[in-house]
C-alpha atoms as a PDB file:
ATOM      1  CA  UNK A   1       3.154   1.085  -3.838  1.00  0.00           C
ATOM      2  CA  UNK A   2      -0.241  -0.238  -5.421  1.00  0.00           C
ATOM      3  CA  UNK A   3      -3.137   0.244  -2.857  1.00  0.00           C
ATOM      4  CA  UNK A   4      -4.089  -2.863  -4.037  1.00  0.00           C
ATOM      5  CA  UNK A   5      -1.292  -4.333  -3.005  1.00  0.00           C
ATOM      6  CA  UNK A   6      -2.122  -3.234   0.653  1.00  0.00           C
ATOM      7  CA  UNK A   7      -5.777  -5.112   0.275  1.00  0.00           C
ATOM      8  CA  UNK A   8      -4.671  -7.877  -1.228  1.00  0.00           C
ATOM      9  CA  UNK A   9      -2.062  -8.809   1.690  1.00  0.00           C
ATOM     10  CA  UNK A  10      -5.087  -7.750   3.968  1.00  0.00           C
ATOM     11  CA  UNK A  11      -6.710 -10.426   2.574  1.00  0.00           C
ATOM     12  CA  UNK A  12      -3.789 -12.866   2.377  1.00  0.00           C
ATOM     13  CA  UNK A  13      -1.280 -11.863   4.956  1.00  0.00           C
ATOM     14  CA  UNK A  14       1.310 -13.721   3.001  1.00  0.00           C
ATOM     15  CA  UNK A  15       3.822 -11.154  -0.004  1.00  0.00           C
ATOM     16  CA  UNK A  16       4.587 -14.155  -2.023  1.00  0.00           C
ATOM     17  CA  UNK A  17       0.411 -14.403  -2.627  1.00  0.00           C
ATOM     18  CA  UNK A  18       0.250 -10.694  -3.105  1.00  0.00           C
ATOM     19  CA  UNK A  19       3.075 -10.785  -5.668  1.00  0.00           C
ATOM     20  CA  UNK A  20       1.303 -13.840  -7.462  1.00  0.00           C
ATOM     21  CA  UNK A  21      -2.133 -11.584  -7.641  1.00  0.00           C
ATOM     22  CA  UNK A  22      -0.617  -8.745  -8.631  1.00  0.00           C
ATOM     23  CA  UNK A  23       1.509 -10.446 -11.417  1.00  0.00           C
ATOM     24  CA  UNK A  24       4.519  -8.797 -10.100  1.00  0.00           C
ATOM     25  CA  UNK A  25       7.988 -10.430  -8.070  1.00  0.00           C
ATOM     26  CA  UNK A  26       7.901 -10.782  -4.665  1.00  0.00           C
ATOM     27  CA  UNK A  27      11.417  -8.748  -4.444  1.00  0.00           C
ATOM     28  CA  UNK A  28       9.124  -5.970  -6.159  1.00  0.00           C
ATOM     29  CA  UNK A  29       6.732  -5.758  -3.555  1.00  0.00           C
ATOM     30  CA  UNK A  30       9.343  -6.331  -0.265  1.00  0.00           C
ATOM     31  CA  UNK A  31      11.335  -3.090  -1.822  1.00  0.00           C
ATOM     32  CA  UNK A  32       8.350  -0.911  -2.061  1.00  0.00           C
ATOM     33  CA  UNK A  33       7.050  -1.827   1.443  1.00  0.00           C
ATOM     34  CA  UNK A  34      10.461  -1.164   2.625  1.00  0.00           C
ATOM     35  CA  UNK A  35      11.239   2.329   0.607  1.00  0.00           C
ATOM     36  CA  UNK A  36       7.361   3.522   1.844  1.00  0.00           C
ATOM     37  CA  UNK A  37       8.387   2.685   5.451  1.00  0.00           C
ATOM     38  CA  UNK A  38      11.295   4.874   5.105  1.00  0.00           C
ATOM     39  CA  UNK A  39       9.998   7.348   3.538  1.00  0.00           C
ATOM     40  CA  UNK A  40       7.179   7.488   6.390  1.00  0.00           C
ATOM     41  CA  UNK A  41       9.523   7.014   9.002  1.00  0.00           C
ATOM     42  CA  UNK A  42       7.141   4.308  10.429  1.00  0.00           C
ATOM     43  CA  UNK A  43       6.538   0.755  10.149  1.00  0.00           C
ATOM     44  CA  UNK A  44       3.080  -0.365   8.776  1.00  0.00           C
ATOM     45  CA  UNK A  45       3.470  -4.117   9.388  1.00  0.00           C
ATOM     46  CA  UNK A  46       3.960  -6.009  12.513  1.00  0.00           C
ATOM     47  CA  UNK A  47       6.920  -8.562  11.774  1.00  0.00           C
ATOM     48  CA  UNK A  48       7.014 -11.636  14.143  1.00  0.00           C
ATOM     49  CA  UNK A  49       9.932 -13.966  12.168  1.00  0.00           C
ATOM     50  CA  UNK A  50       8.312 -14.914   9.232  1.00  0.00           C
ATOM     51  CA  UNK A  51       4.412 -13.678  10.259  1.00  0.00           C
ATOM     52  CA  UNK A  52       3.622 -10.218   8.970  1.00  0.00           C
ATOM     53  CA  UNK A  53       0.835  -8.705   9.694  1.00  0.00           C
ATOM     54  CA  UNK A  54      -0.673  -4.653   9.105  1.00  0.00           C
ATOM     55  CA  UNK A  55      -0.468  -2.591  12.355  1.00  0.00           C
ATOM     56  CA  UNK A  56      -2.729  -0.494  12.903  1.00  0.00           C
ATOM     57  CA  UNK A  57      -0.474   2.576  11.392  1.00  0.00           C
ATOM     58  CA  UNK A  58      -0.949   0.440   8.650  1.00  0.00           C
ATOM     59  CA  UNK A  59      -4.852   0.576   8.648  1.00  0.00           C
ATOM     60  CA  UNK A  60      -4.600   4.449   9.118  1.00  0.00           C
ATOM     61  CA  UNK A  61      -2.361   4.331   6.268  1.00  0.00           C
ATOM     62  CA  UNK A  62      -4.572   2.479   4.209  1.00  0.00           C
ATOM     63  CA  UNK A  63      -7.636   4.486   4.643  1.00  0.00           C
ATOM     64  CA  UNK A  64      -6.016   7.466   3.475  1.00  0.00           C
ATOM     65  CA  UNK A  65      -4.260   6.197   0.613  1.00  0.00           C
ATOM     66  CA  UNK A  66      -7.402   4.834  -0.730  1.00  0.00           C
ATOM     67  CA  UNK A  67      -8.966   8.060  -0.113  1.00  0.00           C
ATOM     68  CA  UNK A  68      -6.585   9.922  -1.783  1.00  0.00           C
ATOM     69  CA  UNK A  69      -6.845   7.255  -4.720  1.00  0.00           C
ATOM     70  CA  UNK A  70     -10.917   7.751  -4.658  1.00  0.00           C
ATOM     71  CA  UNK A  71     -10.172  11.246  -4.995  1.00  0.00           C
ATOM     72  CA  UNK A  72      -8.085  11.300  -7.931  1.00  0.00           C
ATOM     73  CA  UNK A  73      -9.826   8.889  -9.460  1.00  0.00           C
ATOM     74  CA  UNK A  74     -13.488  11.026  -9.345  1.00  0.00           C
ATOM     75  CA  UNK A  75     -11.272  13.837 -10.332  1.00  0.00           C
ATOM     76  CA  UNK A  76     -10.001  12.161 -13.185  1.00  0.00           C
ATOM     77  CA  UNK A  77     -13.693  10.982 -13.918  1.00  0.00           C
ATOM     78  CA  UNK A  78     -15.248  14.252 -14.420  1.00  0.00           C
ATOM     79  CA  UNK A  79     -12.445  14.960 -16.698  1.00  0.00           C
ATOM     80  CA  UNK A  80      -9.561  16.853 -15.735  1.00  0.00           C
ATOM     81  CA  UNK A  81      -6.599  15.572 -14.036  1.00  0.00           C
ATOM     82  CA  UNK A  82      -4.430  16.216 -11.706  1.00  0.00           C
ATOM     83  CA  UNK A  83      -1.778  15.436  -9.484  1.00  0.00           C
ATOM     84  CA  UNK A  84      -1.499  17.023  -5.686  1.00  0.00           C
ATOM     85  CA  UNK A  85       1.527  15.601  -3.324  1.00  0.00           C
ATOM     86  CA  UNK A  86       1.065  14.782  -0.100  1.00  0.00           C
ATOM     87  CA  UNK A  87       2.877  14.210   2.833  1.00  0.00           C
ATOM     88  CA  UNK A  88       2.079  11.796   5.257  1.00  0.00           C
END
């Protein structure tokens, strides 16, 4: 899942908005939401019927993944790339 996608429903709240400003489905964005959940073994959204809004393992999860995104990105910059898993 885009980080981007994570500040732009920050911004929003709303998937169908996200989707539109990210010029991809909705369906897109649900499934990755759902497979990064499972594959953290956590919720990062707060689901009230049809409000949804970032917990605060969500924020945590956020800060990181940008930070990890800053990081390969600078790395990236000064010329060599790379690629480092890691597990959340």
């Amino acid at each position: 899942m885009e980080t981007e996608w994570l500040r732009t429903f920050i911004k929003t709240e709303n998937f169908r908005e996200v989707a539109e400003k990210c010029f991809v489905m909705q369906s897109t964005v649900t499934k990755h939401i759902q497979h990064l959940e499972k594959a953290l073994q956590t919720q990062l959204f707060d689901r009230h019927g049809k409000q949804v809004k970032l917990n605060s393992v969500g924020a945590h999860f956020l800060t990181h993944a940008e930070n990890i995104n800053y990081k390969v990105t600078i790395k990236s910059q000064n010329g060599s790339c790379y690629i480092q898993y890691f597990s959340f």
